[in-house]
Protein backbone atom coordinates (compact mmCIF):
# COMPACT_ATOMS: atom_id res chain seq x y z
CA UNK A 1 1.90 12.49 -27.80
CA UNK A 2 0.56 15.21 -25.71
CA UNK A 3 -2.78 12.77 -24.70
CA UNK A 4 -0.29 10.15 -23.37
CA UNK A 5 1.56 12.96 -21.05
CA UNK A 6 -1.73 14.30 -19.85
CA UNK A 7 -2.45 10.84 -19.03
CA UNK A 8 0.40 10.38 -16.98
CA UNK A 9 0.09 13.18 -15.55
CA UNK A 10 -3.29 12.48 -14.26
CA UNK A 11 -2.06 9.02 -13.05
CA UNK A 12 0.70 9.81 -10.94
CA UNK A 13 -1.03 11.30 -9.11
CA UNK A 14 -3.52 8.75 -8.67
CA UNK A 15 -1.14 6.19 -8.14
CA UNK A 16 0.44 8.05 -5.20
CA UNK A 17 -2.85 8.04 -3.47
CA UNK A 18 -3.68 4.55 -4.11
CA UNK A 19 -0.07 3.85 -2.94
CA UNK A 20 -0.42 6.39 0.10
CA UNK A 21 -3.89 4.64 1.32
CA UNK A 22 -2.81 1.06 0.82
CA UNK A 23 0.55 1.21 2.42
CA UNK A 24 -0.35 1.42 6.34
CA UNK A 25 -3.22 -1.02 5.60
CA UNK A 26 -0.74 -3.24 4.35
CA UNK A 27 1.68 -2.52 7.75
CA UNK A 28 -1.52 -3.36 9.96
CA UNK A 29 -2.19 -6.51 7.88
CA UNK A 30 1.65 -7.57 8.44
CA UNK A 31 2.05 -6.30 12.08
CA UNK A 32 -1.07 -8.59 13.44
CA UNK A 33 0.14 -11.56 11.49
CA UNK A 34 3.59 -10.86 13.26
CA UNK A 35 2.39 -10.44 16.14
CA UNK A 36 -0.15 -13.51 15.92
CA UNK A 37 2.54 -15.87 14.57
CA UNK A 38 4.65 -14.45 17.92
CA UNK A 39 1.94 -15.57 19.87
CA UNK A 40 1.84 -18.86 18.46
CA UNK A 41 5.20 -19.20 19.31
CA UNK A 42 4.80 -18.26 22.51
CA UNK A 43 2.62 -21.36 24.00
């Protein structure tokens, strides 16, 4: 029992930082295939 909490306790953390560096990569990824898909439009 106690292995599984200290497990969870050291992936929480983890996660939030895998979470925390992903998350504006993904908002760049989505933002220039907005903004290409707008310029597509465009012509």
């Amino acid at each position: 029992m106690i292995p599984i909490v200290f497990k969870g306790l050291i992936e929480i953390p983890f996660y939030t930082l895998v979470i925390f560096h992903i998350y504006p990569v993904l908002r760049l990824i989505r933002e220039k295939i907005i903004y290409s898909t707008k310029k597509i439009s465009t012509y």
